[in-house]
N, C-alpha and C. Protein backbone atom coordinates (compact mmCIF):
# COMPACT_ATOMS: atom_id res chain seq x y z
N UNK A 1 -2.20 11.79 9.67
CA UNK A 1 -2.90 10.70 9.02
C UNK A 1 -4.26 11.19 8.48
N UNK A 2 -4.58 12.21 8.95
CA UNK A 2 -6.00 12.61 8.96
C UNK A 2 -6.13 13.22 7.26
N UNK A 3 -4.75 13.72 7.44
CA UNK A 3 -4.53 14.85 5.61
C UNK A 3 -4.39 13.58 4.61
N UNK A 4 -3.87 12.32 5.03
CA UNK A 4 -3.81 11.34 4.31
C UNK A 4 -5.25 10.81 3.78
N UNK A 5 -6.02 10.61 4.65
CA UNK A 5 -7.29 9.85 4.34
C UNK A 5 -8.19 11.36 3.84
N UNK A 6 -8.01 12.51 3.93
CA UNK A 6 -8.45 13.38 3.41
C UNK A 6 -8.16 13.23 2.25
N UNK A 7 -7.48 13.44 1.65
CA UNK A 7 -6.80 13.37 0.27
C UNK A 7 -6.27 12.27 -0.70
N UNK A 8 -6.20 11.16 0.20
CA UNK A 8 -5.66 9.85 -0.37
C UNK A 8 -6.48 8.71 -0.04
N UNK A 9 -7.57 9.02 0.90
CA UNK A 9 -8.56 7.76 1.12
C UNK A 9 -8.49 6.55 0.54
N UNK A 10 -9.34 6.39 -0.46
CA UNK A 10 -9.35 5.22 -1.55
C UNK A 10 -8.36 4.43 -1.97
N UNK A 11 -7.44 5.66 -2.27
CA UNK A 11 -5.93 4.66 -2.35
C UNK A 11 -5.44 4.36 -1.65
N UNK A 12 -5.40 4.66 -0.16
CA UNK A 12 -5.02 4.21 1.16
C UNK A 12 -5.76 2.35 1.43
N UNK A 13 -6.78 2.50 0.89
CA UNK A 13 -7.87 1.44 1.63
C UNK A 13 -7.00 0.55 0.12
N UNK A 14 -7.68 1.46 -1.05
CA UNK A 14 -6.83 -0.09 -2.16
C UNK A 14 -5.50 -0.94 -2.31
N UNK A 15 -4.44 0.13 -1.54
CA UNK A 15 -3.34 -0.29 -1.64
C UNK A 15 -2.84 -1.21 -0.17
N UNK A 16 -3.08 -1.04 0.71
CA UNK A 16 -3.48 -1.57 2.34
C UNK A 16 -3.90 -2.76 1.94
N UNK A 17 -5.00 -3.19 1.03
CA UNK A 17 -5.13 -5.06 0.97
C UNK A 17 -3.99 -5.61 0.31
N UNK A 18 -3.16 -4.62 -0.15
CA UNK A 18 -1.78 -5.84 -0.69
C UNK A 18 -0.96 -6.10 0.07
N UNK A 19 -0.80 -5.37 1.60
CA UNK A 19 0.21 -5.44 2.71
C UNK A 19 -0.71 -5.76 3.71
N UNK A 20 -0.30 -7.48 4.51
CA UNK A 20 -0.47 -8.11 5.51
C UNK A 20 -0.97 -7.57 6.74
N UNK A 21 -0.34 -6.79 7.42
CA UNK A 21 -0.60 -5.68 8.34
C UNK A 21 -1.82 -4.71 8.29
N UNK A 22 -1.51 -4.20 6.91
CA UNK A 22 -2.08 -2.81 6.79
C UNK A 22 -3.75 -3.70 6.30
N UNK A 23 -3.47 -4.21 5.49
CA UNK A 23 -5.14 -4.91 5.51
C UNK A 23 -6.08 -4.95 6.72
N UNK A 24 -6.02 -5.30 7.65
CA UNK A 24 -6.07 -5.96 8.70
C UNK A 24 -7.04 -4.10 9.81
N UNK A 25 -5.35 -3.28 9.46
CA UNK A 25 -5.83 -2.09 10.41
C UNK A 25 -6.39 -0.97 8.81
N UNK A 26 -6.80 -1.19 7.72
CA UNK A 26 -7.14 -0.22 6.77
C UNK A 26 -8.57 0.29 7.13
N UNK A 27 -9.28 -0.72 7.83
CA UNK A 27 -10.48 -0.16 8.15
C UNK A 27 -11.06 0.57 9.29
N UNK A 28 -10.25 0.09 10.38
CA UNK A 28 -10.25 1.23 11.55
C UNK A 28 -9.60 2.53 11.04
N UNK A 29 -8.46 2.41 10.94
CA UNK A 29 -7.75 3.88 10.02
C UNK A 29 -8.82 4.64 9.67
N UNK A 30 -9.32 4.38 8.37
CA UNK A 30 -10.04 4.82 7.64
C UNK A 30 -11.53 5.34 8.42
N UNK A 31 -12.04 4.75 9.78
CA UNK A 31 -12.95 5.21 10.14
C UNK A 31 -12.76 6.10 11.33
N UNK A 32 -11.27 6.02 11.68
CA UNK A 32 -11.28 6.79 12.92
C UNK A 32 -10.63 8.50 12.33
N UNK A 33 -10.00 8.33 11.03
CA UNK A 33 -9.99 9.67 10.05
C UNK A 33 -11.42 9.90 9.31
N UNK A 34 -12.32 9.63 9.50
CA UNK A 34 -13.40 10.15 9.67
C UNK A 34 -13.65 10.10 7.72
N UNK A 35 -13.30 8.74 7.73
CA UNK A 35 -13.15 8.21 5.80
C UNK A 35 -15.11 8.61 5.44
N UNK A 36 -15.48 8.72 4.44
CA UNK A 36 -16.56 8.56 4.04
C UNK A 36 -17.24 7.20 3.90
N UNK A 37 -18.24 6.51 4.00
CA UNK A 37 -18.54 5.27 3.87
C UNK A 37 -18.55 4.79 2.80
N UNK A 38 -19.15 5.49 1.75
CA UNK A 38 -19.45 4.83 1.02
C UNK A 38 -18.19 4.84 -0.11
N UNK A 39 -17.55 5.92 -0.14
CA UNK A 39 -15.98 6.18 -0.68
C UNK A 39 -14.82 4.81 -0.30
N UNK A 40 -15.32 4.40 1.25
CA UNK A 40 -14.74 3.36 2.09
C UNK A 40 -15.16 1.79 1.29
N UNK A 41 -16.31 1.89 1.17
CA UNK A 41 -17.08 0.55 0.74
C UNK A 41 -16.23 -0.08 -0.75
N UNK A 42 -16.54 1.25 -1.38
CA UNK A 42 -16.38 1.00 -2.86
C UNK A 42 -14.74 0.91 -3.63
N UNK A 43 -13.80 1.40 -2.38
CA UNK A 43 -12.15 1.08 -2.43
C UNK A 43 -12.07 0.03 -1.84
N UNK A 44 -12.96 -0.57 -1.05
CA UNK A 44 -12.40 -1.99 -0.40
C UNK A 44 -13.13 -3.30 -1.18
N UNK A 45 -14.56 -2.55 -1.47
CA UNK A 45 -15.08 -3.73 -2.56
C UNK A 45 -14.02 -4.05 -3.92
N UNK A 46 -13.37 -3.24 -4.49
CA UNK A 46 -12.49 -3.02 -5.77
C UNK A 46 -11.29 -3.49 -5.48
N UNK A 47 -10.63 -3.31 -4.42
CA UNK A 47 -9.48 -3.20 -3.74
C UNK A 47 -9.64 -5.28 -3.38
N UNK A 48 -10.49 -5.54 -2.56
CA UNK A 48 -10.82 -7.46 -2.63
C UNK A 48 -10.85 -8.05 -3.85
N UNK A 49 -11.33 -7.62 -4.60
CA UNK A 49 -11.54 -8.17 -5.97
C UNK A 49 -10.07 -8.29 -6.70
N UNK A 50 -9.78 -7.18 -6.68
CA UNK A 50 -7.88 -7.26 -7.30
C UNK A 50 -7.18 -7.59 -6.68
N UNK A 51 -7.31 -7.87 -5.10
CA UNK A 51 -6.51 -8.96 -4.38
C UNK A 51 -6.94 -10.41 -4.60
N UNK A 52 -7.80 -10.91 -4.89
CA UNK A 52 -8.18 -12.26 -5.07
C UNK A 52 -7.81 -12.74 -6.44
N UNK A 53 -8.56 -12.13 -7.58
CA UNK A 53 -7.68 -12.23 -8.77
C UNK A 53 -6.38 -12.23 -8.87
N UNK A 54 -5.78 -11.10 -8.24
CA UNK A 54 -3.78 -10.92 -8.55
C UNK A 54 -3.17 -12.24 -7.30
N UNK A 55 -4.11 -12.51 -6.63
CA UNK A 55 -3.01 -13.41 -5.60
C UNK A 55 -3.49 -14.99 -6.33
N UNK A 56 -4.47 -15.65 -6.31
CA UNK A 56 -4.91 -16.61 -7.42
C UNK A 56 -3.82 -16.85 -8.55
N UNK A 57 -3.66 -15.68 -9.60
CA UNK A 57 -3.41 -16.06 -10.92
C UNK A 57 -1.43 -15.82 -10.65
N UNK A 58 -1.01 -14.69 -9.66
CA UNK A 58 0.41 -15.03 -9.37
C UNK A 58 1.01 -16.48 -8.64
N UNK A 59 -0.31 -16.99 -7.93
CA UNK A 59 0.37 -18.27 -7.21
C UNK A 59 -0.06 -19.29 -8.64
N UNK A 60 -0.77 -19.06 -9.49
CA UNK A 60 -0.63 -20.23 -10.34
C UNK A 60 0.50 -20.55 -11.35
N UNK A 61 1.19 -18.98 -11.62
CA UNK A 61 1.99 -18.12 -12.75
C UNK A 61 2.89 -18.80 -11.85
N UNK A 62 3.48 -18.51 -11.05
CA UNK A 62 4.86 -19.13 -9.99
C UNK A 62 4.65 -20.37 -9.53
N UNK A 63 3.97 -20.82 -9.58
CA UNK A 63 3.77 -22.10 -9.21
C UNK A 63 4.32 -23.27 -10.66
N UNK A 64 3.91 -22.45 -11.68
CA UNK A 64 3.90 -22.99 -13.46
C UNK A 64 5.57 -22.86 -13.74
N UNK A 65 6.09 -21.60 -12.90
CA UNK A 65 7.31 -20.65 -13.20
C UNK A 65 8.54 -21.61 -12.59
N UNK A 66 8.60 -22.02 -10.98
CA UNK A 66 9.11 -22.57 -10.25
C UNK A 66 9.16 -24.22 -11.20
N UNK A 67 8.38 -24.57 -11.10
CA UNK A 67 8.51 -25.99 -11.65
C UNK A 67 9.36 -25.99 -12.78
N UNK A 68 9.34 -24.98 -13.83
CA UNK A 68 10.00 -25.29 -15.10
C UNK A 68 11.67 -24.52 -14.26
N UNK A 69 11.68 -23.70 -13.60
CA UNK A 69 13.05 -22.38 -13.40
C UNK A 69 14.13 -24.12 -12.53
N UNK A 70 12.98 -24.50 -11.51
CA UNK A 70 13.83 -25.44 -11.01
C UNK A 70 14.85 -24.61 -9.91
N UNK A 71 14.88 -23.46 -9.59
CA UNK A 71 15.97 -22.59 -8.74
C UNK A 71 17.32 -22.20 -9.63
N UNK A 72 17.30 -22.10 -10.85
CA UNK A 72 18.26 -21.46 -11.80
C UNK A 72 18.11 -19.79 -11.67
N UNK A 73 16.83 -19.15 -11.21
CA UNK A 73 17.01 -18.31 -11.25
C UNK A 73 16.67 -17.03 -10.09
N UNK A 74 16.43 -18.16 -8.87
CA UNK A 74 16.08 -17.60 -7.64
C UNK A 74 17.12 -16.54 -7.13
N UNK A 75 18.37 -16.38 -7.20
CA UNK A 75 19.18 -15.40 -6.77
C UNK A 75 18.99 -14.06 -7.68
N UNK A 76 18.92 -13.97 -8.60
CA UNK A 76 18.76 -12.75 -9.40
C UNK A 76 17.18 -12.14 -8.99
N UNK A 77 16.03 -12.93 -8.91
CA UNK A 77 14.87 -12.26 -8.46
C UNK A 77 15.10 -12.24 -6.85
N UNK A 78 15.69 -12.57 -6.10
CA UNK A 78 15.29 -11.88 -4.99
C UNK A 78 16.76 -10.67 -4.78
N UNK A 79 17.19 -10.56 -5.71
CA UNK A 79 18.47 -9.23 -6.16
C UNK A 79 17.38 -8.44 -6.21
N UNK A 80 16.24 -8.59 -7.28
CA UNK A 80 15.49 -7.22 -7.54
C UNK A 80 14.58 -6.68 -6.44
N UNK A 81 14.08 -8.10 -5.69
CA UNK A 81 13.33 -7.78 -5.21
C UNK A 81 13.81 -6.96 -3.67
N UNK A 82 15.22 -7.49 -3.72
CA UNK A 82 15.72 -6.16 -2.77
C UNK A 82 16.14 -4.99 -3.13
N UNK A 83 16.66 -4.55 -3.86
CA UNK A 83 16.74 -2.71 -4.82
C UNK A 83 15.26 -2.26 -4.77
N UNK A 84 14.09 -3.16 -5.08
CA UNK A 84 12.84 -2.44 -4.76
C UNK A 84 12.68 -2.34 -3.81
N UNK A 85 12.28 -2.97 -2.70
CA UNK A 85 12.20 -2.57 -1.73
C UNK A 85 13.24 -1.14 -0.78
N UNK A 86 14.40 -1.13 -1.60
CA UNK A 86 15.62 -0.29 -1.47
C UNK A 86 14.65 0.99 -1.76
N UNK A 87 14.30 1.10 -2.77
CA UNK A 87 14.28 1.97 -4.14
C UNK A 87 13.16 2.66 -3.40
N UNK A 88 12.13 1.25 -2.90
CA UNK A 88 10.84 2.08 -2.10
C UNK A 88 10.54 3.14 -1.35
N UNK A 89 11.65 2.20 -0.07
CA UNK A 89 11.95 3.01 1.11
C UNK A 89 12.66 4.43 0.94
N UNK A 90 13.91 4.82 -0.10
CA UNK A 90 14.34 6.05 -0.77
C UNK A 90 12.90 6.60 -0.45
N UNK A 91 12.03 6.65 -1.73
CA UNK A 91 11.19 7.20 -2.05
C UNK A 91 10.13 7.67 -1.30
N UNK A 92 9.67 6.42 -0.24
CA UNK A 92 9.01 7.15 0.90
C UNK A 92 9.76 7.98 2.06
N UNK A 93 10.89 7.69 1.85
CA UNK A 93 11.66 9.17 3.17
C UNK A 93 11.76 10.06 2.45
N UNK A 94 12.20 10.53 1.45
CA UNK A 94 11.96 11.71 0.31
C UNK A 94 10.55 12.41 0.19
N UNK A 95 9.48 12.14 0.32
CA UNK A 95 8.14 11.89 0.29
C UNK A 95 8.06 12.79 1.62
N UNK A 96 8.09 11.69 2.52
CA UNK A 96 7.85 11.83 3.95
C UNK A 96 7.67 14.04 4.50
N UNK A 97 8.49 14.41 4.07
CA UNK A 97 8.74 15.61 4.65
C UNK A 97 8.13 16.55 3.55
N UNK A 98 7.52 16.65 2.06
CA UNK A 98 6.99 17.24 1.67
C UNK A 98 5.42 16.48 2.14
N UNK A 99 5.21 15.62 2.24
CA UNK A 99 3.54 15.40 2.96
C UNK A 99 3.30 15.95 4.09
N UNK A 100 4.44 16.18 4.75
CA UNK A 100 3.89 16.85 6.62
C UNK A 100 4.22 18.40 6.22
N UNK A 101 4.57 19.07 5.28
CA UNK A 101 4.50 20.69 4.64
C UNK A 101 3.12 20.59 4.11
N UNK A 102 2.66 19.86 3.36
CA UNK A 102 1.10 19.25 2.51
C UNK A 102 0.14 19.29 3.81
N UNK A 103 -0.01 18.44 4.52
CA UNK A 103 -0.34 18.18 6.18
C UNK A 103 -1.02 19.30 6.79
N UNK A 104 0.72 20.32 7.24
CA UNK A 104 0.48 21.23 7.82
C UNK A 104 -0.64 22.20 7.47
N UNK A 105 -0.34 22.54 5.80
CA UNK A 105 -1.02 23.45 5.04
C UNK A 105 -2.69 23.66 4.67
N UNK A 106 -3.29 21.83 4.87
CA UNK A 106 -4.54 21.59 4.45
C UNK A 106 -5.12 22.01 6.02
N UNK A 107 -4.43 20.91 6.98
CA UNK A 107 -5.49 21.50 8.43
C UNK A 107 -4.05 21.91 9.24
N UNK A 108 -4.06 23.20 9.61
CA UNK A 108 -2.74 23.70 10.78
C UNK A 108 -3.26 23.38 12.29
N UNK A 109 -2.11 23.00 12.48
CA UNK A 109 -1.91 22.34 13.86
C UNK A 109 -2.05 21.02 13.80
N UNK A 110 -1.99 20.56 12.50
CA UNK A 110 -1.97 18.82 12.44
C UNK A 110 -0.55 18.00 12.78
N UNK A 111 0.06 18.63 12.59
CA UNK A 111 1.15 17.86 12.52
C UNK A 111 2.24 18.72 13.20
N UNK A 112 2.75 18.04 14.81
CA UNK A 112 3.66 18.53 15.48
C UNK A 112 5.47 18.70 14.63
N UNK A 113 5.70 19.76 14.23
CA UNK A 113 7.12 19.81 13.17
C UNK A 113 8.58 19.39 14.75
N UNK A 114 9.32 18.46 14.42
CA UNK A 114 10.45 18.17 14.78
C UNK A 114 11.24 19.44 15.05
């Protein structure tokens, strides 16, 4: 985790306010990998701002969307919205094992290999 917030900080902290969970623990994370502060401040100040705007203007957009769709078209969007999530998970186990080679390489002895 440590090569993560080394290298991916900011986007760790910006992308963490769009997931429930990870919001919540993005800021211990980030301080117990030894994040920079002010690197910390300025992904989470940016990172609130595009969560408040994008969650606001999607609940008004679906809210506008639902009323006119009426449920004509609720089975096909939650079709996609499972292949993404499909599509995701692919992509982060694929991922997964060239970041702990990445890992190993930046600080050795970080990461115990299976």
């Amino acid at each position: 985790m440590q090569y993560l917030f080394l290298r991916y900080g900011g986007k760790i902290v910006f992308f963490a306010q769009f997931m429930p969970v990870l919001r919540t623990l993005g800021g211990p994370f980030a301080g117990a990998n030894l994040m920079p502060w002010r690197k910390f401040m300025f992904a989470n100040a940016v990172s609130s701002a595009v969560w408040a705007a994008t969650y606001g203007y999607t609940a008004y957009w679906l809210g506008d969307a639902f009323e006119r769709l009426q449920g004509r078209t609720i089975i096909p969007l939650v079709f996609i919205a499972v292949i993404v999530l499909i599509v995701g998970g692919l992509f982060v186990r694929q991922r997964e094992a060239q970041l702990i080679i990445e890992a190993e390489r930046a600080i050795p002895g970080s990461v115990e290999l299976r």
